[in-house]
Protein backbone atom coordinates (compact mmCIF):
# COMPACT_ATOMS: atom_id res chain seq x y z
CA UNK A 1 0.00 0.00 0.00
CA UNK A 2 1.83 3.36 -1.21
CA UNK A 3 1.63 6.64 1.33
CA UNK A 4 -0.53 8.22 -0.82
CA UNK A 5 -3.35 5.89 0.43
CA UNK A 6 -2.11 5.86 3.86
CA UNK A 7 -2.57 9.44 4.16
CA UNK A 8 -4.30 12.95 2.15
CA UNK A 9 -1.38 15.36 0.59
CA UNK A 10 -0.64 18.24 1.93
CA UNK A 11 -3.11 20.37 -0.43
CA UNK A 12 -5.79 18.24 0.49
CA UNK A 13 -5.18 18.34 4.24
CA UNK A 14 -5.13 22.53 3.49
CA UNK A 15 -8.24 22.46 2.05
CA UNK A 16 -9.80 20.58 5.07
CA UNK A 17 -8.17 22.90 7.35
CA UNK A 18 -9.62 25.91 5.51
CA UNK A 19 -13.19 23.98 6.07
CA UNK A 20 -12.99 23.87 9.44
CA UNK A 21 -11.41 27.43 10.37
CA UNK A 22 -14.63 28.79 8.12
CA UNK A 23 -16.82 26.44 10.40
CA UNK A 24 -15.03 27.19 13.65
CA UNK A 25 -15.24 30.93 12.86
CA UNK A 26 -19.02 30.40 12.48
CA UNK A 27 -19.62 28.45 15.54
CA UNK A 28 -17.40 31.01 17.30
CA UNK A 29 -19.23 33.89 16.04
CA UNK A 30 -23.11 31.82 17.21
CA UNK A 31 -21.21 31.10 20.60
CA UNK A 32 -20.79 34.89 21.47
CA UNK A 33 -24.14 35.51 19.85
CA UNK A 34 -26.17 33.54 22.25
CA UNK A 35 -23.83 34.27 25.56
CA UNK A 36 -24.85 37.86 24.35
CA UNK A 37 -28.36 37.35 24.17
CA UNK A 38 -28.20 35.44 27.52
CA UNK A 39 -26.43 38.45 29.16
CA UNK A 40 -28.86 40.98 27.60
CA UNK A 41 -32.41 38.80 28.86
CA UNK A 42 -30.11 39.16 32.59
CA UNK A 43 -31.04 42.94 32.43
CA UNK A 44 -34.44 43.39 33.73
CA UNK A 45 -34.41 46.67 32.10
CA UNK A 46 -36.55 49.77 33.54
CA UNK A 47 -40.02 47.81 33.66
CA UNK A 48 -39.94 45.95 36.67
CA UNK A 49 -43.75 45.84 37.04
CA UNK A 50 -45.64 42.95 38.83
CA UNK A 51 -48.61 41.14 37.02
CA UNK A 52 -49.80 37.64 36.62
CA UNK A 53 -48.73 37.93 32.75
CA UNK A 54 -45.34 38.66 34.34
CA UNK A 55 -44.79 35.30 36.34
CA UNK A 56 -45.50 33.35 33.09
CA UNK A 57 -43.23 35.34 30.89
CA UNK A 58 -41.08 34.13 33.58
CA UNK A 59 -41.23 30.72 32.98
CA UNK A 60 -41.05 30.95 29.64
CA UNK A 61 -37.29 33.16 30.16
CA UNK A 62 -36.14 30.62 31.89
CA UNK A 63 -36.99 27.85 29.61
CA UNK A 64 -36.05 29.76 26.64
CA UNK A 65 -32.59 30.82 29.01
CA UNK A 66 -32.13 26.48 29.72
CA UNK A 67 -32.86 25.64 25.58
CA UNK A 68 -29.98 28.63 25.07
CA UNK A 69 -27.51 26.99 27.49
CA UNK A 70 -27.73 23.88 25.85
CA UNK A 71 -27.25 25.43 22.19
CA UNK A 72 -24.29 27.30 23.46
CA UNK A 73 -22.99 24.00 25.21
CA UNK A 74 -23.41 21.68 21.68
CA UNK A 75 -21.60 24.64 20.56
CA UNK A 76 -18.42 24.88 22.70
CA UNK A 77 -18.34 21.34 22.53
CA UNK A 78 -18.72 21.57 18.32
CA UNK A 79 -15.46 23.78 18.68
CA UNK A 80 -13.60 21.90 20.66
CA UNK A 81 -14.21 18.91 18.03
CA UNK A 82 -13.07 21.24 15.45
CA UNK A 83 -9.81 22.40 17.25
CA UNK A 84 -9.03 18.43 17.72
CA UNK A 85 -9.61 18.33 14.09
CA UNK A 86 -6.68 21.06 13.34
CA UNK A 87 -4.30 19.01 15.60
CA UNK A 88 -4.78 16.07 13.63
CA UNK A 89 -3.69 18.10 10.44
CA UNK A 90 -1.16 19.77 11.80
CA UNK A 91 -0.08 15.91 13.20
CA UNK A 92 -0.67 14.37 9.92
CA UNK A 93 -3.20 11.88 11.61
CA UNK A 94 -6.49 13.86 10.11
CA UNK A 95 -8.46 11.80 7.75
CA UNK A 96 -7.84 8.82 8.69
CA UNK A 97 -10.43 6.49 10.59
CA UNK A 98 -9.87 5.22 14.20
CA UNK A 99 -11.76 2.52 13.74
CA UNK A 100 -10.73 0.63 10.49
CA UNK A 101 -7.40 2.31 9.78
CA UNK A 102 -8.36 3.56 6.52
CA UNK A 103 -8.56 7.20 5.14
CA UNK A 104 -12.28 8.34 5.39
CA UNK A 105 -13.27 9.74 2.02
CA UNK A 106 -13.20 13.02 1.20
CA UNK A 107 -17.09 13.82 0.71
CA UNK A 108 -17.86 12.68 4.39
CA UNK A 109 -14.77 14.58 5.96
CA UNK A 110 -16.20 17.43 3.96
CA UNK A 111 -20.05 17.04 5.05
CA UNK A 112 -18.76 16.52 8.75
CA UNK A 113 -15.06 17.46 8.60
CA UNK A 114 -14.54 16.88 12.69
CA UNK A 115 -15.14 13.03 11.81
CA UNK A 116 -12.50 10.50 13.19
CA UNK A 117 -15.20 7.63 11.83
CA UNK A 118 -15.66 6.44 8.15
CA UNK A 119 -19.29 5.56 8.09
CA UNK A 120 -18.45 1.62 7.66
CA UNK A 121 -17.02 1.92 11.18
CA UNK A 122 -19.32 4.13 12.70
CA UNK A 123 -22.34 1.47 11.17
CA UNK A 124 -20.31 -1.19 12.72
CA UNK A 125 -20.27 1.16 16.24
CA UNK A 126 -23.99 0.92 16.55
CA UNK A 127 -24.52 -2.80 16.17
């Protein structure tokens, strides 16, 4: 088996790495969107009146406040996948599955391009 099969060329591996630096600026950039939403629903504002209406818009902050927590935690963790990604270019270990050895093709590391799974071994994960 030649290297070439063993592992993507250097072009290749730039091109994935230019991928996923436009996807981690994105999830960056919806990260400090939502932390600044979350900050601005802290401020009560100047209308601090009392009501019935008021103790259900309540609820509904604070489940809207949970639902944005969670987003912003897929998020961070969606970075942090990304980042791993970067050190596996910059180690030359990037494309290439964990599971089976092999190099996962380029349209899946593409569609998902944090992937450490080709999808024969992530099938083979869930039986």
């Amino acid at each position: 088996m030649s290297e070439e099969n063993l592992r993507y060329s250097r072009e290749e591996l730039a091109e994935f790495a230019e991928i996923i630096q436009d996807k981690l600026n994105a999830a960056r950039k919806e990260v400090a969107f939502i932390k600044e939403t979350l900050s601005r629903r802290n401020d009560s504002g100047t209308d601090n009146t009392a009501s019935s209406a008021k103790v259900l818009e309540d609820g509904a902050d604070t489940a809207e406040k949970e639902s944005m927590n969670q987003l912003a935690s897929r998020q961070m963790k969606f970075i942090q996948q990304l980042e791993n990604a970067l050190v596996r270019i910059k180690t030359g270990t990037y494309g290439v599955c964990i599971g089976t050895g092999k190099l996962i093709p380029k349209e899946r590391l593409r569609a998902v391009p944090h992937t450490q799974h080709s999808i024969e071994a992530k099938m083979a994960r869930r039986d």
